[in-house]
PDB file of N, CA and C in Angstrom:
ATOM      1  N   UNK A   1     124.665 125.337  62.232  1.00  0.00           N
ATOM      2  CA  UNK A   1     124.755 126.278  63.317  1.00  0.00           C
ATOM      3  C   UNK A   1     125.154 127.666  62.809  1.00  0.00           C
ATOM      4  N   UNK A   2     126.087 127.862  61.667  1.00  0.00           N
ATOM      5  CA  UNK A   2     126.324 129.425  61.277  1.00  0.00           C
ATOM      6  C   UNK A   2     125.200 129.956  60.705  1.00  0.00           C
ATOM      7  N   UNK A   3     124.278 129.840  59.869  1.00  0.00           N
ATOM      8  CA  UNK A   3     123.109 130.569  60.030  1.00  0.00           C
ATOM      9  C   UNK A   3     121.919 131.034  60.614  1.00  0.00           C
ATOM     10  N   UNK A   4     122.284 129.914  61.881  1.00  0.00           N
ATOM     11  CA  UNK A   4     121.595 130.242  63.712  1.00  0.00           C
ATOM     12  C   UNK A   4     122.297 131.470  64.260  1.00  0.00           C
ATOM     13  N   UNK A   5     123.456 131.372  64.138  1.00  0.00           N
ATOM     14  CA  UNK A   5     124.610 132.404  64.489  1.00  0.00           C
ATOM     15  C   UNK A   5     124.438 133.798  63.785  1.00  0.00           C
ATOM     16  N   UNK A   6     124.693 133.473  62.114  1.00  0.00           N
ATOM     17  CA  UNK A   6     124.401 134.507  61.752  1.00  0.00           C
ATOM     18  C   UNK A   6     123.271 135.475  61.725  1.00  0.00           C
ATOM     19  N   UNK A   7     121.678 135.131  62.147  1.00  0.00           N
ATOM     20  CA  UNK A   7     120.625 135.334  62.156  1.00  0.00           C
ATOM     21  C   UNK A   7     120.741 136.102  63.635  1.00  0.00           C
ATOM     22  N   UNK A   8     120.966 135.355  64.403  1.00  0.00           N
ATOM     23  CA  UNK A   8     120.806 135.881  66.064  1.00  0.00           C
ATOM     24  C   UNK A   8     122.063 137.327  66.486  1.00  0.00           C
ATOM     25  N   UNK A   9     122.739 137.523  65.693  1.00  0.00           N
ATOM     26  CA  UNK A   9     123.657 138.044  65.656  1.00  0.00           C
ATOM     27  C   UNK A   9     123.011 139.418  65.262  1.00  0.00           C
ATOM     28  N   UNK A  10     122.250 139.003  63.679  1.00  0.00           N
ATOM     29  CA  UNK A  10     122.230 140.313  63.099  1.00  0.00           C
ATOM     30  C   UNK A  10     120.462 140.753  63.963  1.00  0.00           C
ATOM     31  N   UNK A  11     120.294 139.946  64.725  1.00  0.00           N
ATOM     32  CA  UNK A  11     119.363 140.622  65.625  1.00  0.00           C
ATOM     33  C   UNK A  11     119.283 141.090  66.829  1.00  0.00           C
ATOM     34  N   UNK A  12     121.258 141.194  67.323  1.00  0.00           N
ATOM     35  CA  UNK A  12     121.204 141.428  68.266  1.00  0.00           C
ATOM     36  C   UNK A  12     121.638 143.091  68.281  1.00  0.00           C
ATOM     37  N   UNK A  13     121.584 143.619  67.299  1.00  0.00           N
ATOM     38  CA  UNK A  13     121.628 145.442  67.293  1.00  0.00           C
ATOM     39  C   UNK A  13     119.818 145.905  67.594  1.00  0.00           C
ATOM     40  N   UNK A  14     119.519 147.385  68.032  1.00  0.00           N
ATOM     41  CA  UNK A  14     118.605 147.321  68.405  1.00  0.00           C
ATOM     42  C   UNK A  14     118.050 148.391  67.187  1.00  0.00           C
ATOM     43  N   UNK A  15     118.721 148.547  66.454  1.00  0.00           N
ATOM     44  CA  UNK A  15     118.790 149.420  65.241  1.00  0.00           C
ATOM     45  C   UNK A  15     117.845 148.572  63.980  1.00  0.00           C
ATOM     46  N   UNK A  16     118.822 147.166  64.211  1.00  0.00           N
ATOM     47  CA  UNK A  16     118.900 146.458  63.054  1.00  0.00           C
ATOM     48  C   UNK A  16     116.974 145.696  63.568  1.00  0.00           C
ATOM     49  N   UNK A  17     116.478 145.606  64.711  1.00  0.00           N
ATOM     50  CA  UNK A  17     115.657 145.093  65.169  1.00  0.00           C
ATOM     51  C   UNK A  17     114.340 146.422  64.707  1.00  0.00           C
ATOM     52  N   UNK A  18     114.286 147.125  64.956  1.00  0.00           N
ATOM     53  CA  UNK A  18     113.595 148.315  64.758  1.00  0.00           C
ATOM     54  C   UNK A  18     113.530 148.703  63.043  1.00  0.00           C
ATOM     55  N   UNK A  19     114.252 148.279  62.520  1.00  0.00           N
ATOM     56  CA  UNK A  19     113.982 148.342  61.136  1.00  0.00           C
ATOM     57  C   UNK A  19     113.490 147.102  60.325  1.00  0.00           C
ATOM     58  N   UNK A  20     113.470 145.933  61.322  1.00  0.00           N
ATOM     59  CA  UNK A  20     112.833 144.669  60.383  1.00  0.00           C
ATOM     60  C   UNK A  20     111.112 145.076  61.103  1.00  0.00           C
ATOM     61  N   UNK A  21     111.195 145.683  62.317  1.00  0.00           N
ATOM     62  CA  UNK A  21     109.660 146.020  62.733  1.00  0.00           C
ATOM     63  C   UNK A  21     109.495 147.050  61.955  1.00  0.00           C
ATOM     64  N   UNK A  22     109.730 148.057  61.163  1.00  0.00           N
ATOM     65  CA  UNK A  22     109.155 148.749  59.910  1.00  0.00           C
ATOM     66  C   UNK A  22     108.915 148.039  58.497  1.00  0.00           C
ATOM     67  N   UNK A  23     109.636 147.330  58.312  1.00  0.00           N
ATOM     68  CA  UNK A  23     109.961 146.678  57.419  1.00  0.00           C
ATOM     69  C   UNK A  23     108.378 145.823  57.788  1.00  0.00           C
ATOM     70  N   UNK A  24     107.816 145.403  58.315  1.00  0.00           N
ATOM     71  CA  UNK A  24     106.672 144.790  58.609  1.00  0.00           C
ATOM     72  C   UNK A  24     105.397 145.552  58.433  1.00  0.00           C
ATOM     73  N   UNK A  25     105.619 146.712  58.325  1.00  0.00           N
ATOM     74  CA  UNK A  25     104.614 147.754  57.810  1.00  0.00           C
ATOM     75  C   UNK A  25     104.303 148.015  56.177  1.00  0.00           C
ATOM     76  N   UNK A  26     105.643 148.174  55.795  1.00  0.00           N
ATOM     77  CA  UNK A  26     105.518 148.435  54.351  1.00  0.00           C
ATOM     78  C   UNK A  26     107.385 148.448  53.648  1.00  0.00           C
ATOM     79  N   UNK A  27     107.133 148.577  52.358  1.00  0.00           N
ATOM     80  CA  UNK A  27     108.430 148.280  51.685  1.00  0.00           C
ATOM     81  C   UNK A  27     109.068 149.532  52.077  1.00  0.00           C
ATOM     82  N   UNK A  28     110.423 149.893  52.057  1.00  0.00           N
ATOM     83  CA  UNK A  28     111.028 151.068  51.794  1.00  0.00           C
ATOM     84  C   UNK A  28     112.184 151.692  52.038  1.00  0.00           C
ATOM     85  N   UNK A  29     112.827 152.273  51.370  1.00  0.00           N
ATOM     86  CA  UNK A  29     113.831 152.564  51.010  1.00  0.00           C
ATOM     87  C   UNK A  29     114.922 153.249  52.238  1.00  0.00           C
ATOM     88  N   UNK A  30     116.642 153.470  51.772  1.00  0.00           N
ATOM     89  CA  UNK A  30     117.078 153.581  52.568  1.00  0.00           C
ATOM     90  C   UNK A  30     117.019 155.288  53.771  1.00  0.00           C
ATOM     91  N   UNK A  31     116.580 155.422  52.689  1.00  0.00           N
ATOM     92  CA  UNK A  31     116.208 156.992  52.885  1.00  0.00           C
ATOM     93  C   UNK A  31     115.297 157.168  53.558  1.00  0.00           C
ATOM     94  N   UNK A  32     113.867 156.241  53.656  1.00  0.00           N
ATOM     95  CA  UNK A  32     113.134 156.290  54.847  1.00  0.00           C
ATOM     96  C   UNK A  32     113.804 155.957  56.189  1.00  0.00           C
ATOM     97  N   UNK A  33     114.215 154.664  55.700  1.00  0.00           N
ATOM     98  CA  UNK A  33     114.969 154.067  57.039  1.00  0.00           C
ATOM     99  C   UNK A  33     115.755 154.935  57.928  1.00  0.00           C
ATOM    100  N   UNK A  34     116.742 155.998  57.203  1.00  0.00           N
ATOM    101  CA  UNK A  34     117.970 156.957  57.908  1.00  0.00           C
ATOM    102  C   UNK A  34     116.925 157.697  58.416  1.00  0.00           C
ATOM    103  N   UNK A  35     115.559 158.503  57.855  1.00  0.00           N
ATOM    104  CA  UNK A  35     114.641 159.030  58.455  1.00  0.00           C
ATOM    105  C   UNK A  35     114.254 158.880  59.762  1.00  0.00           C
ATOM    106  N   UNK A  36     113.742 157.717  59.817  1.00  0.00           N
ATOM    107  CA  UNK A  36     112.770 157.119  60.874  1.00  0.00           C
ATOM    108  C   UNK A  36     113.488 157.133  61.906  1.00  0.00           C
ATOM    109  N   UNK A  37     114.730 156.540  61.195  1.00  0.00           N
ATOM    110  CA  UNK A  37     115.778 155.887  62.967  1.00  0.00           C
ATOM    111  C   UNK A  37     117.083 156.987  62.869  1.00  0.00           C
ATOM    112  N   UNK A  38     116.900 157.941  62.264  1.00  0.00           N
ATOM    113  CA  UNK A  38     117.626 159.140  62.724  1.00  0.00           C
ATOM    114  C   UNK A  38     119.298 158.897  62.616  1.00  0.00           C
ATOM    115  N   UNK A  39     119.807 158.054  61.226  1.00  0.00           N
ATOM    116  CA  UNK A  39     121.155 157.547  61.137  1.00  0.00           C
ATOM    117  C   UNK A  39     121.697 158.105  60.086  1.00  0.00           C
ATOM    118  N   UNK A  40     122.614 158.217  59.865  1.00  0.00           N
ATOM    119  CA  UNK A  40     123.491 158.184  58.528  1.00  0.00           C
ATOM    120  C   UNK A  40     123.107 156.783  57.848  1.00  0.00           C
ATOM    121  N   UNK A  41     123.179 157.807  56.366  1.00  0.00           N
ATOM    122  CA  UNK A  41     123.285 156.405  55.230  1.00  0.00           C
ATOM    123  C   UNK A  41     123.853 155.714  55.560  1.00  0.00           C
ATOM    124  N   UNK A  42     125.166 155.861  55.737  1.00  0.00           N
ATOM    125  CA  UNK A  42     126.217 154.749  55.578  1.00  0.00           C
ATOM    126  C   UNK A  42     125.752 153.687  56.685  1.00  0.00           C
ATOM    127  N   UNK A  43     125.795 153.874  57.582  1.00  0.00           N
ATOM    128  CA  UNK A  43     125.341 153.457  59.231  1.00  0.00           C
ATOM    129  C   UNK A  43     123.855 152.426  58.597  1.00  0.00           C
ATOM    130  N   UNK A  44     122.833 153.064  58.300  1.00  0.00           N
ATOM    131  CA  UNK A  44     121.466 152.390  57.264  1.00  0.00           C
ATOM    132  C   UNK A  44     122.245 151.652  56.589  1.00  0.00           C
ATOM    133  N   UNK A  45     122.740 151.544  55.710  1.00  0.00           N
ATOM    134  CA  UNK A  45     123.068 150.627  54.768  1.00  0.00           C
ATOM    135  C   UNK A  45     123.965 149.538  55.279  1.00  0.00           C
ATOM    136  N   UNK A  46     124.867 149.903  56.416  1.00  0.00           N
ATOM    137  CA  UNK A  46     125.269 148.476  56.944  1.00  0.00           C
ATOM    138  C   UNK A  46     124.442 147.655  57.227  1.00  0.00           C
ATOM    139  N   UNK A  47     123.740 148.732  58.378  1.00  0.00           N
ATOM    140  CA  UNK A  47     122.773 147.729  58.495  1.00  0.00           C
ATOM    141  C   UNK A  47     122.104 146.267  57.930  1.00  0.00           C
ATOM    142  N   UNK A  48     121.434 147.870  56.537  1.00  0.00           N
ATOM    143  CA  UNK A  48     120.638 146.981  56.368  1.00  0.00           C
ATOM    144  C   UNK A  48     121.401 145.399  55.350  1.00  0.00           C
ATOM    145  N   UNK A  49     122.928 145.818  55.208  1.00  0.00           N
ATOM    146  CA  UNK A  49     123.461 144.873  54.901  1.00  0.00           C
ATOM    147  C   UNK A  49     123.228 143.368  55.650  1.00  0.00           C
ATOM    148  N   UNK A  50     124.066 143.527  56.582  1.00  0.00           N
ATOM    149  CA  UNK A  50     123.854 142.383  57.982  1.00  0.00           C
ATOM    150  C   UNK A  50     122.585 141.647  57.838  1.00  0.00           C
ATOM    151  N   UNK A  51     121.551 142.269  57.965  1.00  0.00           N
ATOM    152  CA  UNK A  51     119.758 141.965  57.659  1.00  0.00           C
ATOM    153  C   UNK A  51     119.718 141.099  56.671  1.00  0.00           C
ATOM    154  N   UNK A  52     120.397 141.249  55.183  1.00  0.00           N
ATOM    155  CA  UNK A  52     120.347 141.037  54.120  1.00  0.00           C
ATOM    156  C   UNK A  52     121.163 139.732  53.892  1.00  0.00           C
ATOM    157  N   UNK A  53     122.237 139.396  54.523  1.00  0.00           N
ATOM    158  CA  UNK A  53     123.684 138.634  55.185  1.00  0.00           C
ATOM    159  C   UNK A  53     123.102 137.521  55.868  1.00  0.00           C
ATOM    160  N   UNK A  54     122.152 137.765  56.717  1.00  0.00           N
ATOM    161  CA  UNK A  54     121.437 136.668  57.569  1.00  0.00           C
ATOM    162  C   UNK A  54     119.666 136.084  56.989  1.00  0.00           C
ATOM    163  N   UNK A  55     119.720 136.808  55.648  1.00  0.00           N
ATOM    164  CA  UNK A  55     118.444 136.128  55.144  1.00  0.00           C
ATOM    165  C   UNK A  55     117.446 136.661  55.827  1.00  0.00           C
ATOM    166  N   UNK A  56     117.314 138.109  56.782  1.00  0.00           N
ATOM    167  CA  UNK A  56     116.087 138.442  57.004  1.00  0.00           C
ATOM    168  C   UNK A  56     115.257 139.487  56.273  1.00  0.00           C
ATOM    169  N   UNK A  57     116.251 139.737  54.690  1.00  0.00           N
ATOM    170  CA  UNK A  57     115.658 140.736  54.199  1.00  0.00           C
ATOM    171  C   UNK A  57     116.022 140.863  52.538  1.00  0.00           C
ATOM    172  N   UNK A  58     115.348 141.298  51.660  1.00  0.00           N
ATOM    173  CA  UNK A  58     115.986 141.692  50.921  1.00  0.00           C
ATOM    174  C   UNK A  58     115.758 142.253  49.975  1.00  0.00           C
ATOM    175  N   UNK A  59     116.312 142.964  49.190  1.00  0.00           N
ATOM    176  CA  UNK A  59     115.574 144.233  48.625  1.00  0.00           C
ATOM    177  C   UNK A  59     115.589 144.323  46.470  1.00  0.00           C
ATOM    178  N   UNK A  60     115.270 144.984  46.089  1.00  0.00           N
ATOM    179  CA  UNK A  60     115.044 144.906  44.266  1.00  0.00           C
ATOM    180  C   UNK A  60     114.625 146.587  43.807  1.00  0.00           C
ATOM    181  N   UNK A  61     115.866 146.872  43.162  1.00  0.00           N
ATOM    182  CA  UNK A  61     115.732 147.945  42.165  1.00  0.00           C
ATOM    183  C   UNK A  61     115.250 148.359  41.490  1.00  0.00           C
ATOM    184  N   UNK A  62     113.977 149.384  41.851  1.00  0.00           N
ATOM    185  CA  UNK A  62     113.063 149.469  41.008  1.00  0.00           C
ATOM    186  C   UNK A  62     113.241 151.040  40.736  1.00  0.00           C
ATOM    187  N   UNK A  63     113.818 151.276  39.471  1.00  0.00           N
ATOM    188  CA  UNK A  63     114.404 152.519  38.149  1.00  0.00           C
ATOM    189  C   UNK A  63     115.442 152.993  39.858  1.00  0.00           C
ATOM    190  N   UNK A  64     115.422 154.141  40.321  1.00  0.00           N
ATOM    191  CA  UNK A  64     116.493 154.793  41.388  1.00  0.00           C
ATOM    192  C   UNK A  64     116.057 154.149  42.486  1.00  0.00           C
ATOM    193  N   UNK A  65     114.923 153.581  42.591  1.00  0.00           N
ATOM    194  CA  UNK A  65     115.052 153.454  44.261  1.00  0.00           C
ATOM    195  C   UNK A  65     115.252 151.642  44.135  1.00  0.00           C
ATOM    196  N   UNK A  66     115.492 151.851  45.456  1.00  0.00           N
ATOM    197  CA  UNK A  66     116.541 149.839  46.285  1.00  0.00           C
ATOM    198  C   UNK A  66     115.291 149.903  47.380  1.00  0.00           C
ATOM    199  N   UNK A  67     114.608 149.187  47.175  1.00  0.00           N
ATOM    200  CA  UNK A  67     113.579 148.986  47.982  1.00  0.00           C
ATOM    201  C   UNK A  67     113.814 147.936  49.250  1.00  0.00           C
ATOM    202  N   UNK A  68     113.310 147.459  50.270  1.00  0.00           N
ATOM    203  CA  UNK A  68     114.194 146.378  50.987  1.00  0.00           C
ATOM    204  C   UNK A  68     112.730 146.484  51.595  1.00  0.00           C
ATOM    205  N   UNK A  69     112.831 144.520  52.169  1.00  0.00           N
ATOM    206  CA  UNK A  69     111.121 143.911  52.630  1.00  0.00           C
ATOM    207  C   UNK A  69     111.813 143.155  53.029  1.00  0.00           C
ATOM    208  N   UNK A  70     110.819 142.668  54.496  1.00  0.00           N
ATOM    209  CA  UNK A  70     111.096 141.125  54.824  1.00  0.00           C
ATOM    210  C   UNK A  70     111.158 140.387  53.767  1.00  0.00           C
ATOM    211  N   UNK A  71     112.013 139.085  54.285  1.00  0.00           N
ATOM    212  CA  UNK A  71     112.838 137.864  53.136  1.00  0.00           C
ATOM    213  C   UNK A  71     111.463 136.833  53.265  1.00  0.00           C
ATOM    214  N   UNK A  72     110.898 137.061  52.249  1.00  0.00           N
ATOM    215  CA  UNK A  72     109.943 135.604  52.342  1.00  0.00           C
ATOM    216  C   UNK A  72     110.284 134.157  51.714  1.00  0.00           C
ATOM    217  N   UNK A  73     111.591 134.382  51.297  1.00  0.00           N
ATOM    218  CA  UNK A  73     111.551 132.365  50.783  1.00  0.00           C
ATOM    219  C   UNK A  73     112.564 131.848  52.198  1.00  0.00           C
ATOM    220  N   UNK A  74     112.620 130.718  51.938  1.00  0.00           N
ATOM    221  CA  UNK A  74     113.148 129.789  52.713  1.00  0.00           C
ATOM    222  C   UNK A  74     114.629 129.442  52.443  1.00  0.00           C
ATOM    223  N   UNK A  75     115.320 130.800  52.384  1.00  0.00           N
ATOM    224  CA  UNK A  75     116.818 130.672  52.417  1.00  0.00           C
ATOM    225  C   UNK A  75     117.461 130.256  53.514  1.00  0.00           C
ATOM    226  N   UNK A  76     117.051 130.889  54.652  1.00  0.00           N
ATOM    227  CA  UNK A  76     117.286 130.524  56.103  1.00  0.00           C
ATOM    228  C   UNK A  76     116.339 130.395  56.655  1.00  0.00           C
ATOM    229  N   UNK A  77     116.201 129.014  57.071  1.00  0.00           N
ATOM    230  CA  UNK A  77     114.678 129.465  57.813  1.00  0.00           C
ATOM    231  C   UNK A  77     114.814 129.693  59.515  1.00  0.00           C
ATOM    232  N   UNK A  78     115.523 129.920  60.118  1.00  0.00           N
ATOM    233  CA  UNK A  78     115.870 130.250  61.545  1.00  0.00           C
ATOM    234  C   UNK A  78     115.752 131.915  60.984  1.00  0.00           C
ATOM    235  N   UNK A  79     115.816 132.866  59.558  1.00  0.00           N
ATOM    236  CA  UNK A  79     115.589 134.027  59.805  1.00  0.00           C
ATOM    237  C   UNK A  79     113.785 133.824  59.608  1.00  0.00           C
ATOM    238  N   UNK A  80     113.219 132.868  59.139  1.00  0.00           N
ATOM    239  CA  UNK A  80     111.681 132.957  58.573  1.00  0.00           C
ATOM    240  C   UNK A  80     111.330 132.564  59.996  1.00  0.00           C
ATOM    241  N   UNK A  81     111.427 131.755  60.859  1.00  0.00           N
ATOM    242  CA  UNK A  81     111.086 131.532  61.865  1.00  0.00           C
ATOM    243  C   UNK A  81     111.075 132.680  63.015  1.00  0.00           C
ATOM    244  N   UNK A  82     112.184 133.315  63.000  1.00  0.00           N
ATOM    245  CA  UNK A  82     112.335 134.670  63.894  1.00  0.00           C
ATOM    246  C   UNK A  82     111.436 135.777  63.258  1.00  0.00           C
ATOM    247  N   UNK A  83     111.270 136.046  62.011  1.00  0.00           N
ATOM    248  CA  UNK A  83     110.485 136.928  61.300  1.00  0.00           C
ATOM    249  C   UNK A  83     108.960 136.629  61.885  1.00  0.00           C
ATOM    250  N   UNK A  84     108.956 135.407  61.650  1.00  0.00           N
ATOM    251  CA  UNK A  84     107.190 134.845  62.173  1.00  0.00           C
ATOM    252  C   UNK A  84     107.029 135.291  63.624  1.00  0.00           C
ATOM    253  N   UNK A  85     107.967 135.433  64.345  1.00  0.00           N
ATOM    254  CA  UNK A  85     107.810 135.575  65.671  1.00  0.00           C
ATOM    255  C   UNK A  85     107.855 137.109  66.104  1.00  0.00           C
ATOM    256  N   UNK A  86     108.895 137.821  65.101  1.00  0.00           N
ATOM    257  CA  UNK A  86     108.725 138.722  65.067  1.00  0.00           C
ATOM    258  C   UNK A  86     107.390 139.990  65.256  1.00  0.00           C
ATOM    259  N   UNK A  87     106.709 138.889  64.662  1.00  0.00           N
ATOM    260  CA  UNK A  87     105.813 139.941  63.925  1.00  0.00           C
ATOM    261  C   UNK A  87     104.831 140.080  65.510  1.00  0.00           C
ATOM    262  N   UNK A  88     104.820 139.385  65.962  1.00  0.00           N
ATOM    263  CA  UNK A  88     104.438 138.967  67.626  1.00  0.00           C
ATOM    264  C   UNK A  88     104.791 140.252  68.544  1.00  0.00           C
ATOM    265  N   UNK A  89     106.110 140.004  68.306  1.00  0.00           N
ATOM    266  CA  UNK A  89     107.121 140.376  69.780  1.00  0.00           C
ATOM    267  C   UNK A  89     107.267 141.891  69.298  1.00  0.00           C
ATOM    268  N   UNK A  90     107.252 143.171  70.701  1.00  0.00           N
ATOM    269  CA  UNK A  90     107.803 144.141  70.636  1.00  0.00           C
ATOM    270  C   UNK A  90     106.488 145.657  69.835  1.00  0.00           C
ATOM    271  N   UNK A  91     104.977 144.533  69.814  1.00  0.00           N
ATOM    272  CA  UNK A  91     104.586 145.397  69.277  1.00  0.00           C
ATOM    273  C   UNK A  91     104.110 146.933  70.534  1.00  0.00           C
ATOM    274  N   UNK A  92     104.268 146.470  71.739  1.00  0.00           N
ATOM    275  CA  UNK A  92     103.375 146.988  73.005  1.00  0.00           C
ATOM    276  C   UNK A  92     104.580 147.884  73.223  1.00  0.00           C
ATOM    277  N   UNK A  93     106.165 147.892  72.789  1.00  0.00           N
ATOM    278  CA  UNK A  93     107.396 148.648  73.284  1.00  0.00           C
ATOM    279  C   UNK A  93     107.254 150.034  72.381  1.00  0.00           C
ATOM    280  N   UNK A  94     107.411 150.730  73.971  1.00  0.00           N
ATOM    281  CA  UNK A  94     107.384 152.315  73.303  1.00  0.00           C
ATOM    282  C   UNK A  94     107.736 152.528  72.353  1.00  0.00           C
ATOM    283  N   UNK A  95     109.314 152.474  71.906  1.00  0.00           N
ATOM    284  CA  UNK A  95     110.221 152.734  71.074  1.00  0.00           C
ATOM    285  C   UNK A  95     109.543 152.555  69.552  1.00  0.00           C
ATOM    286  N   UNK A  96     109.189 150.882  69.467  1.00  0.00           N
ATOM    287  CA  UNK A  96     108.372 151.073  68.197  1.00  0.00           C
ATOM    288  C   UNK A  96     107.442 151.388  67.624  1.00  0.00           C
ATOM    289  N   UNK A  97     106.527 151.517  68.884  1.00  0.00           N
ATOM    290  CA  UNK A  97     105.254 152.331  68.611  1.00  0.00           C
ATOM    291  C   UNK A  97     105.495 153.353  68.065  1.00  0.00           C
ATOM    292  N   UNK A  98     106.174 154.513  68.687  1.00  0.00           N
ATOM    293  CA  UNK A  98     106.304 155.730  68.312  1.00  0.00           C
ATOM    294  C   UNK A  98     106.812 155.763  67.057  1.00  0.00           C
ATOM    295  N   UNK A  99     108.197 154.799  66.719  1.00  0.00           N
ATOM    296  CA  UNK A  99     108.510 154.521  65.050  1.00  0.00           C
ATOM    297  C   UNK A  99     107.636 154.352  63.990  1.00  0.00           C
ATOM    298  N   UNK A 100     106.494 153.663  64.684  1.00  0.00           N
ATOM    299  CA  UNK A 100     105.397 153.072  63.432  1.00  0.00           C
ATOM    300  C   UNK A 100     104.347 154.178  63.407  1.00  0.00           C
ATOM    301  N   UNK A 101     104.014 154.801  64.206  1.00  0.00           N
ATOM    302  CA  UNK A 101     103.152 156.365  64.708  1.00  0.00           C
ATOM    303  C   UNK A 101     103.885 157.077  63.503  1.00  0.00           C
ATOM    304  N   UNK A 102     105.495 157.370  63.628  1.00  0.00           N
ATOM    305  CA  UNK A 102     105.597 158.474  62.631  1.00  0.00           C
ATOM    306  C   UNK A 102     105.670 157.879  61.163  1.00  0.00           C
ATOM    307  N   UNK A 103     105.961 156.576  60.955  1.00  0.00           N
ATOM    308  CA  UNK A 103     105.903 155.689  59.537  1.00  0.00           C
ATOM    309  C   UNK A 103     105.170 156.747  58.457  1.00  0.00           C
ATOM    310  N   UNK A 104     104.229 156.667  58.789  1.00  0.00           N
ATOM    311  CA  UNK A 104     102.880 157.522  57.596  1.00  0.00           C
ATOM    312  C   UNK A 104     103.678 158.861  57.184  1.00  0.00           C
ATOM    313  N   UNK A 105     104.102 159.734  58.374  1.00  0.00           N
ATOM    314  CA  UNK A 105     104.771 160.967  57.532  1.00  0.00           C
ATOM    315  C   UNK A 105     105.929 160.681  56.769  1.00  0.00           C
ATOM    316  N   UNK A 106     106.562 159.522  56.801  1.00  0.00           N
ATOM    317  CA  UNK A 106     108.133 159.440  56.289  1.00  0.00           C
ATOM    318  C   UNK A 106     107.822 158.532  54.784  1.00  0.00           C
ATOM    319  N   UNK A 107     107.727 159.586  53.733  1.00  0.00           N
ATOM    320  CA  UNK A 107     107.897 159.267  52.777  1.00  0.00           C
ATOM    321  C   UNK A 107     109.216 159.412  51.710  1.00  0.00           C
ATOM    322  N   UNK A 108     109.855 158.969  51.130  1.00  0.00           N
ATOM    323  CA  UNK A 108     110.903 159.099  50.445  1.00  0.00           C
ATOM    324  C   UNK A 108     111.161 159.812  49.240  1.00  0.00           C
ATOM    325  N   UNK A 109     109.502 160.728  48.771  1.00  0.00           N
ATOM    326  CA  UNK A 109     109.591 162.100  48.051  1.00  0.00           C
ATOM    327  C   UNK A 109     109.667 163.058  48.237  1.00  0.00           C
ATOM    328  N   UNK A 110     109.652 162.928  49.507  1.00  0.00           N
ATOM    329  CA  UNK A 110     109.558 164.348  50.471  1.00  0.00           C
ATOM    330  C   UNK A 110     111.337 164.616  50.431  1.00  0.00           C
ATOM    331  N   UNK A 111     111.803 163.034  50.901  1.00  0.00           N
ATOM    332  CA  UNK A 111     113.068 162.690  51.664  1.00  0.00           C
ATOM    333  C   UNK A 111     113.886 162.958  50.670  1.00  0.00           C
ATOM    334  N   UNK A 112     114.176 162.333  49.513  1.00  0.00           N
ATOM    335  CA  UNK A 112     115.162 162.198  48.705  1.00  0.00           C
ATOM    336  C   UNK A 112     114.729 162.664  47.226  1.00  0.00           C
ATOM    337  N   UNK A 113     113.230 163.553  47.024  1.00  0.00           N
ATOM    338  CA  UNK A 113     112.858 164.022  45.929  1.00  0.00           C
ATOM    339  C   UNK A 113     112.128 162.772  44.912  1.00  0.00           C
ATOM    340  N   UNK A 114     111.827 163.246  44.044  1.00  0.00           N
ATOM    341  CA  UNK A 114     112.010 162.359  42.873  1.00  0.00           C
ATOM    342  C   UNK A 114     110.284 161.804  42.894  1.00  0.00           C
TER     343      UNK A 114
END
């Protein structure tokens, strides 16, 4: 039951929900993420902690950048199961439309150089 808990939990922010629906688009960094959804790092990076905490995500260092993607193995699978469903639910809601509309301009060379 705690990784039912922990999973449903870290999907019950609407922050943390809106960034696993980008995260379904393409890989990317935290710096897009604070972009898109208009947060402080620090605030992004909890986040995307929690995400990471409940097995719906997780990310690999490649030279400066921390990249972060949906979790594809079967660590939790109540987060692989919600991910699958995910990918379903929420595509018709304004909110993310418009998130995934601006996706294409938010690149992380623009954002953070390099």
């Amino acid at each position: 039951m705690r990784e039912f808990i922990k999973v449903t939990k870290a999907l019950s922010d609407p922050n943390r929900v809106k960034m696993l629906k980008l995260l379904q688009r393409r890989v990317l960094c935290v710096c897009e993420i604070q972009e898109a959804l208009g947060l402080a790092q620090s605030t992004a990076s909890k986040h995307l902690k929690i995400l990471e905490d409940a097995g719906l995500i997780t990310y690999a260092k490649e030279g400066l950048w921390v990249n972060y993607r949906l979790a594809e193995d079967a660590r939790n699978p109540y987060a692989l199961s919600f991910l699958g469903n995910l990918r379903h639910w929420l595509e018709d809601d304004p909110q993310v439309s418009a998130l995934v509309a601006r996706l294409p301009q938010i690149r992380r060379e623009t954002i953070c150089g390099g």
